[in-house]
N, C-alpha and C. Protein backbone atom coordinates (compact mmCIF):
# COMPACT_ATOMS: atom_id res chain seq x y z
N UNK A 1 -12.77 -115.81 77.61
CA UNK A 1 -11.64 -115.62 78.48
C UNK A 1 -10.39 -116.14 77.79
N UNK A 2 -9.33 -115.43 77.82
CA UNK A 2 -7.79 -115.43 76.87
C UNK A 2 -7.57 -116.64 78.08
N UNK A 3 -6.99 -117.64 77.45
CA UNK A 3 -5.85 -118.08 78.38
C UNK A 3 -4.49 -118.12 78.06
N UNK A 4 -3.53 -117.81 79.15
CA UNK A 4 -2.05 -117.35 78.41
C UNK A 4 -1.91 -118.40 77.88
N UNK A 5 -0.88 -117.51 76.64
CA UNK A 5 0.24 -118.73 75.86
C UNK A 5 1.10 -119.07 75.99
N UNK A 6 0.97 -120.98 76.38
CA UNK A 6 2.76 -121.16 76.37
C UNK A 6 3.49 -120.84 75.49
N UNK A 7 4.66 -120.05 76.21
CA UNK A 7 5.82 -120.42 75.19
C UNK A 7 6.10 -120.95 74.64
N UNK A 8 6.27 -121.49 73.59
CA UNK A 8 7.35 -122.65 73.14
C UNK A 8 8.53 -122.59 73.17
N UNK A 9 8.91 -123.34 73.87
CA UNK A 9 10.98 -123.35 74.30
C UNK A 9 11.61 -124.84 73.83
N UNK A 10 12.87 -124.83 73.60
CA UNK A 10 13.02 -125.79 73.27
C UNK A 10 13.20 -126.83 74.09
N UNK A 11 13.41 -127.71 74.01
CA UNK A 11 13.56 -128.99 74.59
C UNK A 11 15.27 -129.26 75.21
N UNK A 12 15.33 -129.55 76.30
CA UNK A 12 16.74 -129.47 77.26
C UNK A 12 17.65 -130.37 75.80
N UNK A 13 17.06 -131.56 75.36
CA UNK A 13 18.44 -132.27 74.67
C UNK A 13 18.67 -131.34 73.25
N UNK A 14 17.74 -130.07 72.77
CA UNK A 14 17.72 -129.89 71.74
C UNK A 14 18.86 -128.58 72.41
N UNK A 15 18.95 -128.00 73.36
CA UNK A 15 19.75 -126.76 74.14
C UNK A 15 21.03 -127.17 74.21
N UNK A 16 20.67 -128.45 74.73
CA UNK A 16 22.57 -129.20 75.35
C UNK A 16 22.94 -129.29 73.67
N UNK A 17 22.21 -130.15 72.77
CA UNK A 17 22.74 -130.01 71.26
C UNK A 17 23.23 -128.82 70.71
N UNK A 18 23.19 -128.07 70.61
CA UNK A 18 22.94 -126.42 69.89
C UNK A 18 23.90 -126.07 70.93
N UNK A 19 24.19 -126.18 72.29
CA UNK A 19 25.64 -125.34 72.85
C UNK A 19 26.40 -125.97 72.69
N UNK A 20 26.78 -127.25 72.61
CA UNK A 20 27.58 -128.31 71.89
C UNK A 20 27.98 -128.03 70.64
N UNK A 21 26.89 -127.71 69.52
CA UNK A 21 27.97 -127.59 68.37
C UNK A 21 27.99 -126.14 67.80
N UNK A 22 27.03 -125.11 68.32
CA UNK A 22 27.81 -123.66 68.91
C UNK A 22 28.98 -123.61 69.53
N UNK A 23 29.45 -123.96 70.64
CA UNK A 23 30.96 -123.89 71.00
C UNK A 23 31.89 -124.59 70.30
N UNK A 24 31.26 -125.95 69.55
CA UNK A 24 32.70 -126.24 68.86
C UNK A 24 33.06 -125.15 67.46
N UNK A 25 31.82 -124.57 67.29
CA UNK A 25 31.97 -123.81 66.07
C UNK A 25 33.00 -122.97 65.98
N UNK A 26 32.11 -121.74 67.58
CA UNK A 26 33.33 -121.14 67.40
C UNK A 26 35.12 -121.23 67.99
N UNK A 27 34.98 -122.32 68.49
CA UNK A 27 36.11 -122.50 68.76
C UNK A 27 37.08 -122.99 67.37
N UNK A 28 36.80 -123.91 66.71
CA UNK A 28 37.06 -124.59 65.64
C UNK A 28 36.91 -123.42 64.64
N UNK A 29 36.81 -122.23 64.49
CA UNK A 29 36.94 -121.19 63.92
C UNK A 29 37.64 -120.09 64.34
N UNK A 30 37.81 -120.12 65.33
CA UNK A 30 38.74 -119.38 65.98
C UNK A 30 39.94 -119.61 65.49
N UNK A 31 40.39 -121.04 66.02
CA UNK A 31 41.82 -121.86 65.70
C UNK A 31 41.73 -122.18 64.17
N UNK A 32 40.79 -121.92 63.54
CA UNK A 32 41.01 -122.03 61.95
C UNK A 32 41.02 -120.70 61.49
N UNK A 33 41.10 -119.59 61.85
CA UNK A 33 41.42 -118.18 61.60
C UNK A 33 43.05 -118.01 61.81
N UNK A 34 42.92 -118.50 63.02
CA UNK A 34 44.78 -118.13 63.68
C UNK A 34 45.53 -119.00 62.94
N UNK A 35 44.96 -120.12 62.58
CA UNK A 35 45.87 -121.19 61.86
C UNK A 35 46.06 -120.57 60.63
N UNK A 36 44.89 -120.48 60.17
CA UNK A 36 44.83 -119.54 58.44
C UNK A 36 45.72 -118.21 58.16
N UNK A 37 46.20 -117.64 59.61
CA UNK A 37 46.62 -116.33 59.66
C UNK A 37 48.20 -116.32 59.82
N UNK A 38 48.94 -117.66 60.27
CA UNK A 38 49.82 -118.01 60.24
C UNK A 38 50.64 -118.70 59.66
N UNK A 39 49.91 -120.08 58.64
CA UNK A 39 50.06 -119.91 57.39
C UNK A 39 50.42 -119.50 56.38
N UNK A 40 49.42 -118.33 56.21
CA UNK A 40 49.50 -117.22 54.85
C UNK A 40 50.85 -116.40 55.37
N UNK A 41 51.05 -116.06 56.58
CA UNK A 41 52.38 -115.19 56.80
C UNK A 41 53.57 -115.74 56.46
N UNK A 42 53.84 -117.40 56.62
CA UNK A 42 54.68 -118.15 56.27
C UNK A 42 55.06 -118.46 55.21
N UNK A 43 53.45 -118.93 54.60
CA UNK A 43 54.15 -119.16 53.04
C UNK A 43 54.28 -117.87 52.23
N UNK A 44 53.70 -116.68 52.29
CA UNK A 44 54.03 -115.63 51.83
C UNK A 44 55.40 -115.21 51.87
N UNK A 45 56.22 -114.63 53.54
CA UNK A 45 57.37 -114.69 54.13
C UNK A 45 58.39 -115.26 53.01
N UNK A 46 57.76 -116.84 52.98
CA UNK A 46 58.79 -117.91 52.43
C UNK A 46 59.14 -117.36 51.00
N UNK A 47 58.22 -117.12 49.73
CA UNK A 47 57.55 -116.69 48.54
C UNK A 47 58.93 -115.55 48.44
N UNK A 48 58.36 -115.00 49.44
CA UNK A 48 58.97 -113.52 49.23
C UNK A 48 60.82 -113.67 49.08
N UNK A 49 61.01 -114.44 50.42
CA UNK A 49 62.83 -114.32 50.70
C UNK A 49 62.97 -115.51 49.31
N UNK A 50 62.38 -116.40 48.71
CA UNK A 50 63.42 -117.02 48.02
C UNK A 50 63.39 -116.08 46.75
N UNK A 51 62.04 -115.08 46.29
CA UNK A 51 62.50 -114.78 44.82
C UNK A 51 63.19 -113.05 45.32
N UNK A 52 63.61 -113.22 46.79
CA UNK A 52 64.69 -111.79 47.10
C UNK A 52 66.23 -112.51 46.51
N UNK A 53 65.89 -113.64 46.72
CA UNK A 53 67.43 -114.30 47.00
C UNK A 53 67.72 -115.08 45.45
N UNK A 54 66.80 -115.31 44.66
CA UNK A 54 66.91 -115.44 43.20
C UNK A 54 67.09 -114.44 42.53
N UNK A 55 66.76 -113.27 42.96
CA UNK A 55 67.23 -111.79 42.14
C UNK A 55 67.85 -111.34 42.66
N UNK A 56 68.45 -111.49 44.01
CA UNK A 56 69.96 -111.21 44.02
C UNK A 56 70.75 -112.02 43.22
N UNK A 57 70.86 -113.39 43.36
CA UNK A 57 71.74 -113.59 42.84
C UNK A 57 71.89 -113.80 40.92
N UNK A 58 70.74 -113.29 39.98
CA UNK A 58 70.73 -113.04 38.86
C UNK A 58 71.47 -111.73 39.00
N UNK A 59 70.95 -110.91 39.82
CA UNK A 59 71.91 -109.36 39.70
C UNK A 59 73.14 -109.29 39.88
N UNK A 60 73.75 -109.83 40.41
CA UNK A 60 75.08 -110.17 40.44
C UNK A 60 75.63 -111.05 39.23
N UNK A 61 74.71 -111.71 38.55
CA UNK A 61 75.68 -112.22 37.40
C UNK A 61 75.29 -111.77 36.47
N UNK A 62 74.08 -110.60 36.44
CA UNK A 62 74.43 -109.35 35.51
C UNK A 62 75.30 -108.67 35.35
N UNK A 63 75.56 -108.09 36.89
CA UNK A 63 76.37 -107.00 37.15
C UNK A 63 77.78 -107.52 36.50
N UNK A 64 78.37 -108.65 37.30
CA UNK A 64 79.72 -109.46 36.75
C UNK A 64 79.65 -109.46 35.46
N UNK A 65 78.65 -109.69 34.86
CA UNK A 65 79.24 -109.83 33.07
C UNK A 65 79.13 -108.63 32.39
N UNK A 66 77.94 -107.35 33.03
CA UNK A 66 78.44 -106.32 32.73
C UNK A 66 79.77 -105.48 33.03
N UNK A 67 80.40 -105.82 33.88
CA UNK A 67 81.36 -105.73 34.32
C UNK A 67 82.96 -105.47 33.39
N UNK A 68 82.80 -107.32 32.66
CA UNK A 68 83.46 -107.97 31.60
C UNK A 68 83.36 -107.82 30.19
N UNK A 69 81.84 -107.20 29.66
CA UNK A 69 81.54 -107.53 28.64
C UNK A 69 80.78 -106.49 28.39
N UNK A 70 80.31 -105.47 28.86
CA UNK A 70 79.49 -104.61 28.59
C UNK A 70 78.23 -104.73 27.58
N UNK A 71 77.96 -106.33 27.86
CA UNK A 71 77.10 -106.47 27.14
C UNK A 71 76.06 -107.59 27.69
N UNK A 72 74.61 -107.54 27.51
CA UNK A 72 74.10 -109.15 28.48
C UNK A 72 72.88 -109.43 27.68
N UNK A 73 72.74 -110.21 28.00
CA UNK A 73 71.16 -110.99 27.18
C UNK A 73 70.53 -111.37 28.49
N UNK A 74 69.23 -110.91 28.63
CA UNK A 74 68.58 -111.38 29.94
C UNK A 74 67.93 -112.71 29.84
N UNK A 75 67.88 -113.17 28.38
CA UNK A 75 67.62 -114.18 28.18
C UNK A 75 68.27 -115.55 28.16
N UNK A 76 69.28 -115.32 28.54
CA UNK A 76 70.61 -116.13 29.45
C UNK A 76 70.15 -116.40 30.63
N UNK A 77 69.29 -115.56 31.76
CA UNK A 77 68.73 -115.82 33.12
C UNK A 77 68.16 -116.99 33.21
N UNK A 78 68.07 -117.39 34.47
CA UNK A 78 67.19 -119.21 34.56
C UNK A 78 65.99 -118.17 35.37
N UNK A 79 64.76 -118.03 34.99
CA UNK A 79 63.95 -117.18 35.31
C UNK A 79 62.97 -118.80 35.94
N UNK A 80 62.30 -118.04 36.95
CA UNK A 80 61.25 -118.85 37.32
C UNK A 80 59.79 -118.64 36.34
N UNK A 81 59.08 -120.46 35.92
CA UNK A 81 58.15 -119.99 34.88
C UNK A 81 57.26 -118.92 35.41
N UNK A 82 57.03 -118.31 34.17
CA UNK A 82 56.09 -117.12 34.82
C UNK A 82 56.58 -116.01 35.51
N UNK A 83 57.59 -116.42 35.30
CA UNK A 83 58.53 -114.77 36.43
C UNK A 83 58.69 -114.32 34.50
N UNK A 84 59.43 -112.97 35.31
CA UNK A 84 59.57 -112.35 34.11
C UNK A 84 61.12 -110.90 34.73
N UNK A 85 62.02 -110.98 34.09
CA UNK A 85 62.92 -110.06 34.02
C UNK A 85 63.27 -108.85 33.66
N UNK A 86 63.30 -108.02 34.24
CA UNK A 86 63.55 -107.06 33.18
C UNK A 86 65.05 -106.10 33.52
N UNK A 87 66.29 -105.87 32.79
CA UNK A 87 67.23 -104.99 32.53
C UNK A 87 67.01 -103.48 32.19
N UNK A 88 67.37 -102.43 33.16
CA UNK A 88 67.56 -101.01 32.65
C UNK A 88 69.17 -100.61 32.48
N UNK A 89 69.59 -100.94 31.29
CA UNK A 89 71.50 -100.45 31.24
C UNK A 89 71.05 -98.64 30.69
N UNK A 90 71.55 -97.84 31.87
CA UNK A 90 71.73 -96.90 30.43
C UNK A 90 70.43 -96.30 30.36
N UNK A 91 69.30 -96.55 31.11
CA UNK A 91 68.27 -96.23 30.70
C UNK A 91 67.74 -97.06 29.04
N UNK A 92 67.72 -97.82 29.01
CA UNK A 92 67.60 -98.50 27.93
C UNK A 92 67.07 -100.03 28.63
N UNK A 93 65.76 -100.29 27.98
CA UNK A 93 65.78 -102.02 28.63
C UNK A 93 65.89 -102.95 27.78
N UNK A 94 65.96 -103.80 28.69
CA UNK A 94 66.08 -105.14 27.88
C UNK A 94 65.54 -106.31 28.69
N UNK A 95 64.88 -107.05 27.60
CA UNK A 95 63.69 -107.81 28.52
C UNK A 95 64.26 -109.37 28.29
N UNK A 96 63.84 -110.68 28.41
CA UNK A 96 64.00 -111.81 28.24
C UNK A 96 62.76 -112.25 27.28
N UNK A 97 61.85 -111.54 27.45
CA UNK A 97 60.47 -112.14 26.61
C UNK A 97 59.53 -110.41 26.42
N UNK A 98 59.82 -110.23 25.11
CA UNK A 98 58.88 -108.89 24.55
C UNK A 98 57.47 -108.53 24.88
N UNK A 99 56.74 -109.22 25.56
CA UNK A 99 55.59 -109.00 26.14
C UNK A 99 55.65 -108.51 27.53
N UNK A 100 56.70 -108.33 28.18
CA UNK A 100 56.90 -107.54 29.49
C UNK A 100 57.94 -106.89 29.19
N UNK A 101 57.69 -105.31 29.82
CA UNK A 101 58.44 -104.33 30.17
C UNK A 101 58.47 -103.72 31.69
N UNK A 102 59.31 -102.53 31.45
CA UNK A 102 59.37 -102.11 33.40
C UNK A 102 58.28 -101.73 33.43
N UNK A 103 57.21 -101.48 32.50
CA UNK A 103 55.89 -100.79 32.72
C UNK A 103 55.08 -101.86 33.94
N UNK A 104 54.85 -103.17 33.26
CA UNK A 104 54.25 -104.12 33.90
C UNK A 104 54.93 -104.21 35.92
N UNK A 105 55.98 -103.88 36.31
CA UNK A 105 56.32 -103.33 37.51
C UNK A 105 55.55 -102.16 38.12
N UNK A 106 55.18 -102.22 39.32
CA UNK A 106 54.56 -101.13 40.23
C UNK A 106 55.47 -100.02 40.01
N UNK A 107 55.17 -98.74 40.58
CA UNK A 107 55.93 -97.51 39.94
C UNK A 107 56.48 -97.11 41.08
N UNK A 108 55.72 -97.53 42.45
CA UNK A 108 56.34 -97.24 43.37
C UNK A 108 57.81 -97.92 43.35
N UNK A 109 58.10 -99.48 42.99
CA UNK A 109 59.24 -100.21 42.93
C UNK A 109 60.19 -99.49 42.03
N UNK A 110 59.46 -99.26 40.63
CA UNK A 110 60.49 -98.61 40.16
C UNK A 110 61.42 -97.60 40.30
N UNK A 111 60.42 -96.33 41.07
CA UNK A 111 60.93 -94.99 41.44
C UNK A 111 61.83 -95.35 42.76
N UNK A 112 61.79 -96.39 43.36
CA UNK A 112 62.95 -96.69 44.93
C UNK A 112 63.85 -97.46 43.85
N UNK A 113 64.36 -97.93 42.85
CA UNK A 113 64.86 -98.69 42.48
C UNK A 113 65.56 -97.85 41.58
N UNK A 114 65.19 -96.76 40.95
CA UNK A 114 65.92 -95.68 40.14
C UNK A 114 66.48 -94.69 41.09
N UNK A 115 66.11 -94.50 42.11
CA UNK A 115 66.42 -93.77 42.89
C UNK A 115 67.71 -94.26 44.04
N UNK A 116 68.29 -95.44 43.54
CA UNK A 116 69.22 -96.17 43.87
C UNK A 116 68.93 -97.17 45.51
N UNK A 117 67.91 -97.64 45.04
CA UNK A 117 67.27 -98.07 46.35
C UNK A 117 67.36 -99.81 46.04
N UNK A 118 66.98 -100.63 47.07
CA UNK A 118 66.34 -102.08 46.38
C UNK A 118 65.47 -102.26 47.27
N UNK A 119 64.51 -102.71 46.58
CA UNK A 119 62.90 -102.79 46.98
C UNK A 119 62.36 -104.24 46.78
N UNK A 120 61.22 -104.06 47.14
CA UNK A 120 60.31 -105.64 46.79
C UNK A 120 58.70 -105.09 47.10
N UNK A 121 57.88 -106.27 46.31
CA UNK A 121 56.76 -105.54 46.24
C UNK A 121 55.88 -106.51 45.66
N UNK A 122 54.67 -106.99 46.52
CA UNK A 122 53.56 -107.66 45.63
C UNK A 122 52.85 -106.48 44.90
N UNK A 123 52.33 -107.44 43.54
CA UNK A 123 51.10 -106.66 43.20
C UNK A 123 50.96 -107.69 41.95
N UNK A 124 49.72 -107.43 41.32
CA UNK A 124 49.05 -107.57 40.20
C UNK A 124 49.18 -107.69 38.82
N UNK A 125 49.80 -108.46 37.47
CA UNK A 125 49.60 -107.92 36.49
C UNK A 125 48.81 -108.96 35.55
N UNK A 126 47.96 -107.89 34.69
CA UNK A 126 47.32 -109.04 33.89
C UNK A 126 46.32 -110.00 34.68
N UNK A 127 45.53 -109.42 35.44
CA UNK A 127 45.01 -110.11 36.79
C UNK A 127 45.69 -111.44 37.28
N UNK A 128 47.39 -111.27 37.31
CA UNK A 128 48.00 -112.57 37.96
C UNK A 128 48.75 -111.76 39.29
N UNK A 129 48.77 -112.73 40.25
CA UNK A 129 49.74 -111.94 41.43
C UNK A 129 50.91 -112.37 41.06
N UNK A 130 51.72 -111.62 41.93
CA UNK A 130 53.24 -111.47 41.74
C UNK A 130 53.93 -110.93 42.82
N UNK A 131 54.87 -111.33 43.00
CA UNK A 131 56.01 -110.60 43.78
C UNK A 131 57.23 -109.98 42.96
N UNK A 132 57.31 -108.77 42.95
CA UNK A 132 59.13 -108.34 42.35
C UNK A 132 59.56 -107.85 43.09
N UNK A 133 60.72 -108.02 42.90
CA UNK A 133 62.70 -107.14 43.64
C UNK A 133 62.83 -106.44 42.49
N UNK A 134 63.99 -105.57 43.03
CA UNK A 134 64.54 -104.57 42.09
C UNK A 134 65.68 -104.28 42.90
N UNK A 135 66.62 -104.32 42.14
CA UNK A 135 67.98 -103.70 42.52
C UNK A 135 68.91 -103.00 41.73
N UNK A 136 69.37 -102.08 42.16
CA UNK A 136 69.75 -100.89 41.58
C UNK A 136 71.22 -101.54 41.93
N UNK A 137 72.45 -101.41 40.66
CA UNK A 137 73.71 -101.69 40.71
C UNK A 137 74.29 -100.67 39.84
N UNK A 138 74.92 -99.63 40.85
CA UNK A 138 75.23 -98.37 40.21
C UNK A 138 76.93 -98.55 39.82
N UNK A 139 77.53 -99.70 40.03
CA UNK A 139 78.75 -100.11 39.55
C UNK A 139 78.48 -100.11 38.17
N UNK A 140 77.64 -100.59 37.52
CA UNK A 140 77.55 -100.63 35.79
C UNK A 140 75.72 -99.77 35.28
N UNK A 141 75.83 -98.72 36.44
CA UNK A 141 74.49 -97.97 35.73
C UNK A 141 73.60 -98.49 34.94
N UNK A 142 72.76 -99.43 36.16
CA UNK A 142 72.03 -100.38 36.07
C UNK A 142 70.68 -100.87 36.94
N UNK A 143 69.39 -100.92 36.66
CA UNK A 143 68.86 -101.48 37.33
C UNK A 143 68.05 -102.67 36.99
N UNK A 144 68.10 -104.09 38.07
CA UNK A 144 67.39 -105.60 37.62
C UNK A 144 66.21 -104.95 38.33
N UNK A 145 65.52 -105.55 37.65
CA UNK A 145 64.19 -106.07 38.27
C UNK A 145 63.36 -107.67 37.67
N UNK A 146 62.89 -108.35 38.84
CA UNK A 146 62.43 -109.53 38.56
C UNK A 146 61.38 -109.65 39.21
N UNK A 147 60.11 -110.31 38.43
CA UNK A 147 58.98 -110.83 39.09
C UNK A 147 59.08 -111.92 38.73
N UNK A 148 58.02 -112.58 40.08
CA UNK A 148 57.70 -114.05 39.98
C UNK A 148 56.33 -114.28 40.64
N UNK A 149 55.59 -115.24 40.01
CA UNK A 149 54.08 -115.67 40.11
C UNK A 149 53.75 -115.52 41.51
N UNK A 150 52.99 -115.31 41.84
CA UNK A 150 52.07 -115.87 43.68
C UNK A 150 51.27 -117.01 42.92
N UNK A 151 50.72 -117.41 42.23
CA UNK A 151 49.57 -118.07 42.11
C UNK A 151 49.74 -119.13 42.96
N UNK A 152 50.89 -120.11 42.76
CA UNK A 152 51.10 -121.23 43.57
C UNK A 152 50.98 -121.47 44.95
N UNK A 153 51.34 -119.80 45.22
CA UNK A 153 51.08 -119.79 47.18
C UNK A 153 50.16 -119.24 47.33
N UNK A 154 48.99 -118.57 46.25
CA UNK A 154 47.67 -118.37 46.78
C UNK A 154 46.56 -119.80 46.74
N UNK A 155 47.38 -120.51 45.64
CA UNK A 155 46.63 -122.26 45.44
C UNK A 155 46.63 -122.81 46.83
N UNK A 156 48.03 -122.75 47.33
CA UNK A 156 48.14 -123.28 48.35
C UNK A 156 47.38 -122.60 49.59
N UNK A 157 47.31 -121.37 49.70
CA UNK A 157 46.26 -120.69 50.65
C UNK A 157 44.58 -121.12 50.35
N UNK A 158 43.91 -121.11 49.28
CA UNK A 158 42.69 -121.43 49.33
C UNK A 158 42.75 -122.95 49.79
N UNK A 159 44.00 -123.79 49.50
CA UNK A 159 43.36 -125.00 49.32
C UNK A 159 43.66 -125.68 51.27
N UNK A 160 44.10 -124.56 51.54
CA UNK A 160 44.44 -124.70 53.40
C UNK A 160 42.98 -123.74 53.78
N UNK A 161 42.66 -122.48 53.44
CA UNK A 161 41.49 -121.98 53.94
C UNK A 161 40.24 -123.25 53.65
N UNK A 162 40.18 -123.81 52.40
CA UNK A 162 38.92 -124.76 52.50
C UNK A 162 39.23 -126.06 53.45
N UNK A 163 40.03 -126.91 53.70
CA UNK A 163 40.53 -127.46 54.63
C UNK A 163 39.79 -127.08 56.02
N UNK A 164 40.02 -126.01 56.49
CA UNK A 164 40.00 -125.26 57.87
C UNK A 164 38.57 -125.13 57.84
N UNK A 165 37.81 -124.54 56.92
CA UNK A 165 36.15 -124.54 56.95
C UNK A 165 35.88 -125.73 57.04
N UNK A 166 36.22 -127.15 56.15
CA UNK A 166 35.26 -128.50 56.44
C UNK A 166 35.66 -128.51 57.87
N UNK A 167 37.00 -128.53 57.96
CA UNK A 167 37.18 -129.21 59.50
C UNK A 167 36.48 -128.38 60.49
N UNK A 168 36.01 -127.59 60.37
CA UNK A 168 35.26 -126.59 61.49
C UNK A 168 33.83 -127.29 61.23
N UNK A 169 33.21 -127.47 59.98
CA UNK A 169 32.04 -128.02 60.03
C UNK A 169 31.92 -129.49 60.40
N UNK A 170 32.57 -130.05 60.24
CA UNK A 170 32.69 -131.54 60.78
C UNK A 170 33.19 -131.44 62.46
N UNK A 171 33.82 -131.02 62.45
CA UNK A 171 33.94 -130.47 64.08
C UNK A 171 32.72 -130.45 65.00
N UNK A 172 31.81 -129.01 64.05
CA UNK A 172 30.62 -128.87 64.71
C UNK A 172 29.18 -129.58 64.68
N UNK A 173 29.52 -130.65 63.80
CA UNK A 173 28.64 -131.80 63.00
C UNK A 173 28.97 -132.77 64.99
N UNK A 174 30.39 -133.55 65.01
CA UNK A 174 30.45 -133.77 65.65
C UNK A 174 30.42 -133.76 67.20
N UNK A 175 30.83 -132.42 67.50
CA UNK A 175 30.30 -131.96 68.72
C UNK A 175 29.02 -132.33 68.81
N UNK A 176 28.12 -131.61 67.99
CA UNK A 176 26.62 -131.51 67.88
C UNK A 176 25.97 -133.15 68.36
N UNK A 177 26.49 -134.06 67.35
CA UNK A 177 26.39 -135.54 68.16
C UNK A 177 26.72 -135.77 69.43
N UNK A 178 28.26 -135.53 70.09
CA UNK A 178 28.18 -135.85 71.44
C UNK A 178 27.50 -135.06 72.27
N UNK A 179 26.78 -133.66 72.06
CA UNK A 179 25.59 -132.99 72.64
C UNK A 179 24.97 -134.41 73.31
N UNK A 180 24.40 -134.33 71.91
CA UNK A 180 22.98 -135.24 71.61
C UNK A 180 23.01 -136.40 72.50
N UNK A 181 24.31 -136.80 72.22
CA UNK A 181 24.22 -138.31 73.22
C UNK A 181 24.70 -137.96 74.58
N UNK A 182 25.17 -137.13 74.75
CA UNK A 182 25.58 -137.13 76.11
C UNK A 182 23.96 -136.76 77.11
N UNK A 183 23.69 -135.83 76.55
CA UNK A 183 22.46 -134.99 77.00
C UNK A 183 21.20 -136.21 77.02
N UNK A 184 21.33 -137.28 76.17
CA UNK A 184 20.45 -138.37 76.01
C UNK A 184 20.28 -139.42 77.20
N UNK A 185 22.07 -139.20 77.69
CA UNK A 185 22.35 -140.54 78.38
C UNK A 185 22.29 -139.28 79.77
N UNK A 186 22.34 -138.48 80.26
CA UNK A 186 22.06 -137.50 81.61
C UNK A 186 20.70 -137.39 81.34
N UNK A 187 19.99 -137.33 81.01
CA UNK A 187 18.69 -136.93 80.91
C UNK A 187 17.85 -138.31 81.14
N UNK A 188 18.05 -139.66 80.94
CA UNK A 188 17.45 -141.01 81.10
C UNK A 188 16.60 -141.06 82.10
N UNK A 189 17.79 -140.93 83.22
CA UNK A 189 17.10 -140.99 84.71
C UNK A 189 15.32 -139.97 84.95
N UNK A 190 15.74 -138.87 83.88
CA UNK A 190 15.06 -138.09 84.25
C UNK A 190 13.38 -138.33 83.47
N UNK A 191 13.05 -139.43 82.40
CA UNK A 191 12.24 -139.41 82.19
C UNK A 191 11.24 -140.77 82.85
């Protein structure tokens, strides 16, 4: 004769434990997503308007000395390290450092930027990120373009995304304890 099998279920303090540091999980992941998501918009945002506002104002003291002098060295620019410049006078460039050209620029930037546009644009070179502007200054038939690194604000993004994971696991480490003890100290009476 079969006799049924108990179930095995878990144990009430092992249930109260486990929804304890299940809910802090996902809560503490939740708010470390939205946090992570607001963040990255900021310091990106930020990234973006200061090297808009550093290549404006190099383009303008292109433009001014082309203006005066019909002549410029881009290597006169206070470039950010790792940024990189590049001059079209004339259809003709001129770089600050011979290992970058307008090639190393996205083509989409270039073609809004020849096309008398000013643009901006992350992307990639040399597997490094980057942000460039481009501005077209048709007073001296001319277009700047300048990139500058992301690396520093993607450093700063991993090193806020790992942040946000411990604290979610220590979160749920902790919850998981006051489970345990709470569920320890309600449950007393009961044994």
């Amino acid at each position: 004769m079969n006799t049924p099998r108990r179930r095995r279920t878990l144990r009430l303090r092992t249930r109260v434990t486990l929804f304890f540091s299940l809910t802090a999980l996902v809560a503490s992941l939740g708010l470390a997503v939205v946090t992570y998501a607001v963040a990255r918009s900021f310091l990106i945002d930020t990234r973006q308007e200061s090297a808009q506002t550093q290549t404006f104002a190099n383009a303008k003291i292109v433009r001014d000395q082309l203006l005066v002098e019909e002549e410029f060295d881009p290597r006169n620019l206070r470039t950010e390290s790792g940024g990189f410049p590049v001059l079209v006078l004339d259809g003709v460039q001129y770089t600050a450092d011979a290992s970058y050209s307008l090639d190393a620029f996205p083509v989409e930037l270039r073609l809004m930027v020849s096309q008398g546009g000013t643009g901006q644009q992350r992307f990639e070179y040399l597997g490094e990120p980057y942000v460039a502007v481009g501005v077209n200054m048709p007073s001296v038939n001319a277009q700047y373009l300048e990139a500058f690194p992301m690396e520093s604000t993607q450093s700063a993004l991993r090193a806020i995304a790992t942040a946000l994971l411990v604290g979610s696991g220590v979160t749920m480490l902790l919850a998981g304890f006051l489970g345990w003890w709470a569920s320890r100290r309600l449950l007393r009476p009961d044994r």
